[in-house]
C-alpha atoms as a PDB file:
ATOM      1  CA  UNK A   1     -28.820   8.298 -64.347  1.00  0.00           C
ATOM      2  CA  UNK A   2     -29.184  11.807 -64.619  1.00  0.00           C
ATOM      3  CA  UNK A   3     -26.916  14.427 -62.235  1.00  0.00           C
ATOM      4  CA  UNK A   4     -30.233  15.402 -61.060  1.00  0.00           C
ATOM      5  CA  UNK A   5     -31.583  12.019 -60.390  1.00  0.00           C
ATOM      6  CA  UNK A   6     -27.693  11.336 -58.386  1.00  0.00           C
ATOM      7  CA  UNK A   7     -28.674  14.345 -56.812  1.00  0.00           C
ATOM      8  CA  UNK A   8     -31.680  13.632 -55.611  1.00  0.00           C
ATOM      9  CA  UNK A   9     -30.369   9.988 -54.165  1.00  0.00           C
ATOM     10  CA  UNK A  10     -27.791  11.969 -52.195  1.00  0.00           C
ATOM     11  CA  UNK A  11     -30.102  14.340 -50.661  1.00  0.00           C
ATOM     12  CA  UNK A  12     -32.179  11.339 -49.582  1.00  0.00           C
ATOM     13  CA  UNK A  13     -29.394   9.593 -48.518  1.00  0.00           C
ATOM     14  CA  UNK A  14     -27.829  12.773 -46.295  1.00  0.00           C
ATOM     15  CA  UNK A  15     -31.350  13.164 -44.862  1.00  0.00           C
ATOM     16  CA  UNK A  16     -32.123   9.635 -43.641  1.00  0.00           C
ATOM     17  CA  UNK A  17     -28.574   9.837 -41.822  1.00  0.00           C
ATOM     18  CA  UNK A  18     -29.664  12.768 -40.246  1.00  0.00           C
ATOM     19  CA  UNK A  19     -32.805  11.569 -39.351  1.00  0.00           C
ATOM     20  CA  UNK A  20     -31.530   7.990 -37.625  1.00  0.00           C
ATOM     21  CA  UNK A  21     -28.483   9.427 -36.159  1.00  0.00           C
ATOM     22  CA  UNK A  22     -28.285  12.638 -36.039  1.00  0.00           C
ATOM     23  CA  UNK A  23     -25.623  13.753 -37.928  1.00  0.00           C
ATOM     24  CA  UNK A  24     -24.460  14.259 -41.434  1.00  0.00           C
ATOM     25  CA  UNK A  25     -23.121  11.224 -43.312  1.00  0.00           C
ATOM     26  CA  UNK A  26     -19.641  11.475 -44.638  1.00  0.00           C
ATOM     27  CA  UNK A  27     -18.585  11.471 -48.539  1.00  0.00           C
ATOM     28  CA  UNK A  28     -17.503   7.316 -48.100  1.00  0.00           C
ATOM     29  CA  UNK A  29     -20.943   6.831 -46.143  1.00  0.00           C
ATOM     30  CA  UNK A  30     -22.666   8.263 -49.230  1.00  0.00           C
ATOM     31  CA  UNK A  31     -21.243   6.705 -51.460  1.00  0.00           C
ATOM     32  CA  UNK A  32     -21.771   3.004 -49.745  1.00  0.00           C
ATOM     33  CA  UNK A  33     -25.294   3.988 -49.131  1.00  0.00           C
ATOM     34  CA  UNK A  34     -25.952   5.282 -52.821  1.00  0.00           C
ATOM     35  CA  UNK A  35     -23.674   3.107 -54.986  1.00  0.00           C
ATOM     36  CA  UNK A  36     -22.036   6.250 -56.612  1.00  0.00           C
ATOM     37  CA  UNK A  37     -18.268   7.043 -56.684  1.00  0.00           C
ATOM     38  CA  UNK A  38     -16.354   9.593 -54.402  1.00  0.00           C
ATOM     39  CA  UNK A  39     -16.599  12.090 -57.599  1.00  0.00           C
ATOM     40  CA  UNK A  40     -20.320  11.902 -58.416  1.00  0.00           C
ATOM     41  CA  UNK A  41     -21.010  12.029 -54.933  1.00  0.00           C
ATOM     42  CA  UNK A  42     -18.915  15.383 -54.586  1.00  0.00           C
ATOM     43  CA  UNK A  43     -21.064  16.887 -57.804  1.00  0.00           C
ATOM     44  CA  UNK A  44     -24.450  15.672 -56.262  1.00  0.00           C
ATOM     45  CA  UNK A  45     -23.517  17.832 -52.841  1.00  0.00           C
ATOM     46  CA  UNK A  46     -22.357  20.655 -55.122  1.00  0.00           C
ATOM     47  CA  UNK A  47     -25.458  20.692 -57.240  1.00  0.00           C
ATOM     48  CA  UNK A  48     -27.581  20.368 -53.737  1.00  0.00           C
ATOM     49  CA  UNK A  49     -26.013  23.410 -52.498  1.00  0.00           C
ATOM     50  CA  UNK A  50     -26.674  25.193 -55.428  1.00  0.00           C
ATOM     51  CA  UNK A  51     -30.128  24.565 -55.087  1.00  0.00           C
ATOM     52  CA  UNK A  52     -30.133  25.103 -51.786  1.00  0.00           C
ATOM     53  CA  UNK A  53     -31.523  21.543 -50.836  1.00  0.00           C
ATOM     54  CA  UNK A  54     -28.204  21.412 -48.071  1.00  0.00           C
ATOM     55  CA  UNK A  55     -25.748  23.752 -47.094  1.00  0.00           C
ATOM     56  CA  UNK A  56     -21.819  22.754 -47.504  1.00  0.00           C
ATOM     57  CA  UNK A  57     -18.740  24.462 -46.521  1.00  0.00           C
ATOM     58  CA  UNK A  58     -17.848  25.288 -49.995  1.00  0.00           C
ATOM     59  CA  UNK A  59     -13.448  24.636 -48.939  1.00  0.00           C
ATOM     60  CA  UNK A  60     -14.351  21.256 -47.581  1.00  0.00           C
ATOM     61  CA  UNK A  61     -17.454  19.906 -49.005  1.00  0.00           C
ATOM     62  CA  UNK A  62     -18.544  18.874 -45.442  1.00  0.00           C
ATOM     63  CA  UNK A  63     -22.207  19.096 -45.307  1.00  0.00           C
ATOM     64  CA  UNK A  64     -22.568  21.907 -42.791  1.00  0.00           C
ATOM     65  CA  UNK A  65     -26.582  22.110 -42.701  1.00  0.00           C
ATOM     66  CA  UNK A  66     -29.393  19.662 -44.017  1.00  0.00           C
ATOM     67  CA  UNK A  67     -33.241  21.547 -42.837  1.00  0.00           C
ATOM     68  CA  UNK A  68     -33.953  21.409 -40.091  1.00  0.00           C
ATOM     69  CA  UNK A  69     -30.721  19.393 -39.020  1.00  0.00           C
ATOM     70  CA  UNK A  70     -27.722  21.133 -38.499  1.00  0.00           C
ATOM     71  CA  UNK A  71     -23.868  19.657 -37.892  1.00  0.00           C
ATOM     72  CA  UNK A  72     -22.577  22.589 -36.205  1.00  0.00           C
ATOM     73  CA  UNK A  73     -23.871  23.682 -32.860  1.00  0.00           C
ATOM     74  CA  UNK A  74     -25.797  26.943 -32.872  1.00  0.00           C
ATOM     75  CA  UNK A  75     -27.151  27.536 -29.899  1.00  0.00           C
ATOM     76  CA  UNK A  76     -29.991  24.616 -29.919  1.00  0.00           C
ATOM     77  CA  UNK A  77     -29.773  20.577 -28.954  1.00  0.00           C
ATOM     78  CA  UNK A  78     -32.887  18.695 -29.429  1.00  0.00           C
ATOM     79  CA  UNK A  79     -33.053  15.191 -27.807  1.00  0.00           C
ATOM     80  CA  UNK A  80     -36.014  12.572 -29.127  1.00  0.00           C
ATOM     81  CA  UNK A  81     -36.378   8.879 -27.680  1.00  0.00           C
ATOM     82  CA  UNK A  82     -33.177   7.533 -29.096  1.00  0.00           C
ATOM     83  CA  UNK A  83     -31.459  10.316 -31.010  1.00  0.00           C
ATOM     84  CA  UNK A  84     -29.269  13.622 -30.416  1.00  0.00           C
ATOM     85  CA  UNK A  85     -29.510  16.247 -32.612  1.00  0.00           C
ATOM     86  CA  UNK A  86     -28.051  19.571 -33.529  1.00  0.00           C
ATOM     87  CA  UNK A  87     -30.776  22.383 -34.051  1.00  0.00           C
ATOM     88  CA  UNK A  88     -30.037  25.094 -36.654  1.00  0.00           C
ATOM     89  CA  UNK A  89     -32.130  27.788 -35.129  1.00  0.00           C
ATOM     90  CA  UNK A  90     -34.902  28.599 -32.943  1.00  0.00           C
ATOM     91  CA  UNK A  91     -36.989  27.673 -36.072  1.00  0.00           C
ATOM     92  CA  UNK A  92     -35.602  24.532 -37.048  1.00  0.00           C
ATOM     93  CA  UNK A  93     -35.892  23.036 -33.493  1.00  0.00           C
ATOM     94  CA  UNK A  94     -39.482  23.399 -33.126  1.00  0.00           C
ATOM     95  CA  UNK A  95     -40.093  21.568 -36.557  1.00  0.00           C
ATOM     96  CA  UNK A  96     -38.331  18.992 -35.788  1.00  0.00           C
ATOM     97  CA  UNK A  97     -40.976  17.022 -34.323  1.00  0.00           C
ATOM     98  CA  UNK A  98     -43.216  17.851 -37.316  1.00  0.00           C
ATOM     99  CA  UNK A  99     -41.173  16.406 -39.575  1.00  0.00           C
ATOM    100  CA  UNK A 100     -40.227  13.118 -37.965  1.00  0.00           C
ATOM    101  CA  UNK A 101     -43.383  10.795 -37.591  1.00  0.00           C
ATOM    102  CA  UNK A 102     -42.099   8.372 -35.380  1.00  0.00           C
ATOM    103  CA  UNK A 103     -40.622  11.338 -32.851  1.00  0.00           C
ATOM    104  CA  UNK A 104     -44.319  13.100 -31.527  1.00  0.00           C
ATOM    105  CA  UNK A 105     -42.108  15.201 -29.244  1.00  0.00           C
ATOM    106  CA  UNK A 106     -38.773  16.325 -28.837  1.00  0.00           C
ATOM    107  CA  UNK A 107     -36.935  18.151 -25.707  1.00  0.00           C
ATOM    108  CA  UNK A 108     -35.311  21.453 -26.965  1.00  0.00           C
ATOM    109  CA  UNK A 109     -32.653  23.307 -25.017  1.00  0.00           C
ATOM    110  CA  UNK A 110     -31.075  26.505 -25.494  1.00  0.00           C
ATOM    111  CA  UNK A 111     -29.303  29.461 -23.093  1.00  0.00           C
ATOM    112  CA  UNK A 112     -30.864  33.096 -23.699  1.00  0.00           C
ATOM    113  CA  UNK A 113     -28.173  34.980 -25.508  1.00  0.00           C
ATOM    114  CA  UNK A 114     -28.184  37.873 -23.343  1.00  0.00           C
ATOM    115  CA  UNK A 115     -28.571  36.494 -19.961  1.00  0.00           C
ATOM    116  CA  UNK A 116     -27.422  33.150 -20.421  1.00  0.00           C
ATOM    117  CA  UNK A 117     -30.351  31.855 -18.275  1.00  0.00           C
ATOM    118  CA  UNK A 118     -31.162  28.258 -19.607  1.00  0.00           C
ATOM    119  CA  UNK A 119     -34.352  27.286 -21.243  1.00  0.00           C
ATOM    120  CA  UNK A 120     -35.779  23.913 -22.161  1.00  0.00           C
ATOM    121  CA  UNK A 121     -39.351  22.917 -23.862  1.00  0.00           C
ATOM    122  CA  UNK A 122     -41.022  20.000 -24.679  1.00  0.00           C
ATOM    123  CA  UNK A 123     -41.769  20.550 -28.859  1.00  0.00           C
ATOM    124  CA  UNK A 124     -45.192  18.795 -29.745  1.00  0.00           C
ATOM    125  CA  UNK A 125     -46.688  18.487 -33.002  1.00  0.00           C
ATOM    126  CA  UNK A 126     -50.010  18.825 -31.404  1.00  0.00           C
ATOM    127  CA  UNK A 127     -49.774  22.280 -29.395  1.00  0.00           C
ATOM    128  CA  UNK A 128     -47.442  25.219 -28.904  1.00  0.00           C
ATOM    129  CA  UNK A 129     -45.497  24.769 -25.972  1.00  0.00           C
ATOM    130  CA  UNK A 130     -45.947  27.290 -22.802  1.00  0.00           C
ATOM    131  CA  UNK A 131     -43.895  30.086 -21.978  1.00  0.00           C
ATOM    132  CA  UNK A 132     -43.118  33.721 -21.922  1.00  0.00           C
ATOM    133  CA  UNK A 133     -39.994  33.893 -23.916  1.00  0.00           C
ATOM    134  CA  UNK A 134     -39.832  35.211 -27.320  1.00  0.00           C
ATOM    135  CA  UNK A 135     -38.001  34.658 -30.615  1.00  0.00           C
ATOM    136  CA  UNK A 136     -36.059  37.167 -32.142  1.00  0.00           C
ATOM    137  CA  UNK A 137     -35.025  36.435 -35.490  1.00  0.00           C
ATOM    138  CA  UNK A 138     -32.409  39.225 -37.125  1.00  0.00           C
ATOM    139  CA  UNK A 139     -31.617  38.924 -41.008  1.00  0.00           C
ATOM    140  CA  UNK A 140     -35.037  39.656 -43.490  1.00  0.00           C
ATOM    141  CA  UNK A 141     -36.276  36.903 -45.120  1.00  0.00           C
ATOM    142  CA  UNK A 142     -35.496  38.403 -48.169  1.00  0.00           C
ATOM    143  CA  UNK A 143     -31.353  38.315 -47.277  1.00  0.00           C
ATOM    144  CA  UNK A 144     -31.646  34.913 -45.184  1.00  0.00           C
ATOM    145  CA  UNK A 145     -29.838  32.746 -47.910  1.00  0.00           C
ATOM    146  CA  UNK A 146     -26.918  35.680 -47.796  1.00  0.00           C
ATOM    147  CA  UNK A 147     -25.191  34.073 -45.668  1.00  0.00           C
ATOM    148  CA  UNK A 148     -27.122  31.273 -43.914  1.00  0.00           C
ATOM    149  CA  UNK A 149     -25.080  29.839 -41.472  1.00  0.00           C
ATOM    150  CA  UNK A 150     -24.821  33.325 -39.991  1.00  0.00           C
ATOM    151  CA  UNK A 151     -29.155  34.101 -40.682  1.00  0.00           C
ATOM    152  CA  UNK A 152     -29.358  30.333 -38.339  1.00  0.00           C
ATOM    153  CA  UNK A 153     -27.204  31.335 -36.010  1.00  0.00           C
ATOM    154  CA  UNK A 154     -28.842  34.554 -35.164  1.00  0.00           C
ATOM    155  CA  UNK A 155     -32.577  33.083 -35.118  1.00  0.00           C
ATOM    156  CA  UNK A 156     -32.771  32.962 -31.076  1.00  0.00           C
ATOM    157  CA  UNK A 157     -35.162  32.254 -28.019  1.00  0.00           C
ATOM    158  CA  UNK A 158     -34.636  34.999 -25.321  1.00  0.00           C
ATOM    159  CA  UNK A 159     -36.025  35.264 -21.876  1.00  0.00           C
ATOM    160  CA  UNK A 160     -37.940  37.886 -22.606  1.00  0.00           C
ATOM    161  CA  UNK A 161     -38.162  41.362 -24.722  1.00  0.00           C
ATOM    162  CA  UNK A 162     -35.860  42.865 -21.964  1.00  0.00           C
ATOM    163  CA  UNK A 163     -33.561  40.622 -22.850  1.00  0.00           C
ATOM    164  CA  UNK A 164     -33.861  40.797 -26.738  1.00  0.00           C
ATOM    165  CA  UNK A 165     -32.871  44.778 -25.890  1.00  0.00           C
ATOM    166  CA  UNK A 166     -30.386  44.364 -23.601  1.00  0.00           C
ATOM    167  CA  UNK A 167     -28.403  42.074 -26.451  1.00  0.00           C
ATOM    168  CA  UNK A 168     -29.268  44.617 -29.738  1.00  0.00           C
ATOM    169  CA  UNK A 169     -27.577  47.123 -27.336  1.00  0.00           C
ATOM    170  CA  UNK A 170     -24.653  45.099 -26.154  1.00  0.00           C
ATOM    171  CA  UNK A 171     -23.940  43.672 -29.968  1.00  0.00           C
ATOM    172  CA  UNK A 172     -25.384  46.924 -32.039  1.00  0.00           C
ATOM    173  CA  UNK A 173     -27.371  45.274 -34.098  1.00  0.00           C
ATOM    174  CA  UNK A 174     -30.803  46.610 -34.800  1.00  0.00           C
ATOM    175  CA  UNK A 175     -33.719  44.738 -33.936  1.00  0.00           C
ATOM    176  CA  UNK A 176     -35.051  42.526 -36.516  1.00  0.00           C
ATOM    177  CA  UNK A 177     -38.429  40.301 -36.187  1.00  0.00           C
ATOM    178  CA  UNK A 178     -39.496  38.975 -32.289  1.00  0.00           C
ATOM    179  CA  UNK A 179     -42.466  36.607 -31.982  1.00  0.00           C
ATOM    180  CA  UNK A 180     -44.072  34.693 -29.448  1.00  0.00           C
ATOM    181  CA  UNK A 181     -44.330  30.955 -28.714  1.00  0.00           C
ATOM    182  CA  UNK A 182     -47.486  30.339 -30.414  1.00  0.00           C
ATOM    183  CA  UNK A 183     -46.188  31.829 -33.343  1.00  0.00           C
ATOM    184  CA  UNK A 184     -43.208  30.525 -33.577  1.00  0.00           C
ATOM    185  CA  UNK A 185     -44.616  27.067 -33.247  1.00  0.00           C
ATOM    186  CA  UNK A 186     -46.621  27.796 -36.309  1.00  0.00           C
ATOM    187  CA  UNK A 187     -44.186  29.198 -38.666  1.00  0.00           C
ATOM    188  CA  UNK A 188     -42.066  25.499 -37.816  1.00  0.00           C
ATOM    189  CA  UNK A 189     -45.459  23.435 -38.131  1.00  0.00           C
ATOM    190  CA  UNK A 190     -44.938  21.936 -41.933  1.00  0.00           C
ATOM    191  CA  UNK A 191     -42.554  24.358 -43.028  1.00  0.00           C
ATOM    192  CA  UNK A 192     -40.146  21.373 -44.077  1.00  0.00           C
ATOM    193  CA  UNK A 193     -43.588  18.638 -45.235  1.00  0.00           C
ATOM    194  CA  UNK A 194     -42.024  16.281 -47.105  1.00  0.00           C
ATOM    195  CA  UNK A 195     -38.569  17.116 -46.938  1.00  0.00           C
ATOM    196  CA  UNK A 196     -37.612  13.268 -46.099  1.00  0.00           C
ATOM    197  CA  UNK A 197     -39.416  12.212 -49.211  1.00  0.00           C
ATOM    198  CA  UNK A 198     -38.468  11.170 -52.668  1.00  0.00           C
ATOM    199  CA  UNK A 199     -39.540  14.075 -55.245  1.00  0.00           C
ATOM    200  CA  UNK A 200     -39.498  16.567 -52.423  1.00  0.00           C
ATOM    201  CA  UNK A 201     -39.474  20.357 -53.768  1.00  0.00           C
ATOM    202  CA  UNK A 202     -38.189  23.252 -51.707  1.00  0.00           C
ATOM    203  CA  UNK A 203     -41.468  26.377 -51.389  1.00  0.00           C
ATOM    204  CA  UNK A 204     -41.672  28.933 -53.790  1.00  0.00           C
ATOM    205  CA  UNK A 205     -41.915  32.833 -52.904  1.00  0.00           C
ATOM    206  CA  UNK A 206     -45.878  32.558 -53.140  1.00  0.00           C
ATOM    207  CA  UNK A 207     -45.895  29.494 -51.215  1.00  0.00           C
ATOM    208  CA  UNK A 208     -43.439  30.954 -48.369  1.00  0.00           C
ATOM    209  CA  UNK A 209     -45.687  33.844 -48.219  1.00  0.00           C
ATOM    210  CA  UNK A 210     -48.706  31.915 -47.962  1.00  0.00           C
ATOM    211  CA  UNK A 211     -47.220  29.793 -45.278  1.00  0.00           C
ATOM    212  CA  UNK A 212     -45.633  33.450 -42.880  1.00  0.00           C
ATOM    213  CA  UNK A 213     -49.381  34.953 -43.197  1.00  0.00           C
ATOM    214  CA  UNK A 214     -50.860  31.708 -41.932  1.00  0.00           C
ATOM    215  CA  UNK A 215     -48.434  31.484 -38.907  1.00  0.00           C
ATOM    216  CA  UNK A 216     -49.486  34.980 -38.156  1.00  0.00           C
ATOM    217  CA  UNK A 217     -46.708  36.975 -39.621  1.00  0.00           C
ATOM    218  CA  UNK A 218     -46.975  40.225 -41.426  1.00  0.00           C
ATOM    219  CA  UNK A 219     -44.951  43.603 -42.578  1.00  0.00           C
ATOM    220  CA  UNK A 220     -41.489  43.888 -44.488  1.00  0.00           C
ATOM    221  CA  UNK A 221     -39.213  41.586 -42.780  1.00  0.00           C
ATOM    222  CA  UNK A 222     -41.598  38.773 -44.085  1.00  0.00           C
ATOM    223  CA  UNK A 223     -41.934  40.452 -47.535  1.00  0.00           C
ATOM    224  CA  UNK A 224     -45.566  40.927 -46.638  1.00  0.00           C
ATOM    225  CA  UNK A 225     -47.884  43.849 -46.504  1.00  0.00           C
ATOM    226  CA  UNK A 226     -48.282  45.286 -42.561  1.00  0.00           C
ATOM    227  CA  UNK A 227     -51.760  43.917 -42.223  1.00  0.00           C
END
């Protein structure tokens, strides 16, 4: 077997254990569930990071982030019927639901950065759900994979544009990309398709873009023309 093919078992393997329990399986747990040794499954998790199939913590090796699943806590929880999971971003929680079949809605709960206020929607994979709050999402998508963790981490739902203000001003950062509901809904609708599947391939610029300008998305944060 190939290190690609090992590769590809892993990422399948790191995936379903996300999927059924909701949180990363460990090096041993790999290894029992693909037959490889403790070495090869180190390699396959390197190579996977490399191509940007899962994040690791490059000191460890501890699987840090698997899209849309997440093993750190940043900012989102997202409960289904029988499972608990970490959300990576304000992004990744919403397409949750889309990407799990057997889950046709998930509850997602979050606290507005700059109020703290708590917030809580039931995801469908059938409508956008209600409200007036807004994403704001900060790094370009042309730097996100600079430093993902920190790109997740900073992909928030706020109570409002008020709010979205009030925090630029009490963190100086300068505002990035805010979006409605609706749209944010969309962008998450099949942005991961076949990510639990054998063979899966991550999008391609043209195919990113493709996706952002059907979601509604335009101008330079989204490496798109303005209209």
């Amino acid at each position: 077997m190939s290190e690609t093919e090992r590769a590809e078992e892993v990422r399948l393997a790191v995936y379903g254990g996300f999927a059924r329990i909701g949180r990363a399986p460990g090096a041993a747990e790999l290894a029992a569930r693909t037959g490889f040794d403790n070495r090869e499954v180190r390699q396959a998790l390197e190579l996977l990071h490399q191509t940007r199939d899962l994040v690791i913590d490059t000191a460890t090796g501890d699987i840090v982030m698997a899209h849309p699943f997440s093993s750190v806590p940043l900012g989102f929880s997202i409960m289904g019927s029988r499972t608990l999971w970490w959300g990576g971003c304000a992004w990744d929680s919403f397409a949750i639901p889309h990407l799990l079949r057997d889950e046709p809605d998930v509850l997602v709960a979050t606290r507005c950065p700059a109020c703290d206020a708590p917030h809580a929607w039931v995801a469908r994979r059938d409508t956008p759900p209600p409200g007036d709050q807004v994403a704001h999402f900060l790094v370009p998508v042309a730097h996100m994979w600079d430093d993902i963790v920190h790109t997740c981490g900073n992909q928030r739902l706020f109570c409002s544009t008020g709010c979205v203000d009030a925090w630029l001003k009490r963190t100086g950062r300068r505002r990035g990309h805010v979006m409605d509901l609706p749209t944010l809904w969309r962008l998450a609708r099949g942005w991961y398709d076949g990510r639990l599947e054998r063979g899966h391939i991550r999008r391609d610029p043209s195919s990113a873009a493709a996706h952002f300008t059907a979601a509604g998305l335009r101008g330079a944060f989204w490496g798109l023309p303005e209209h």
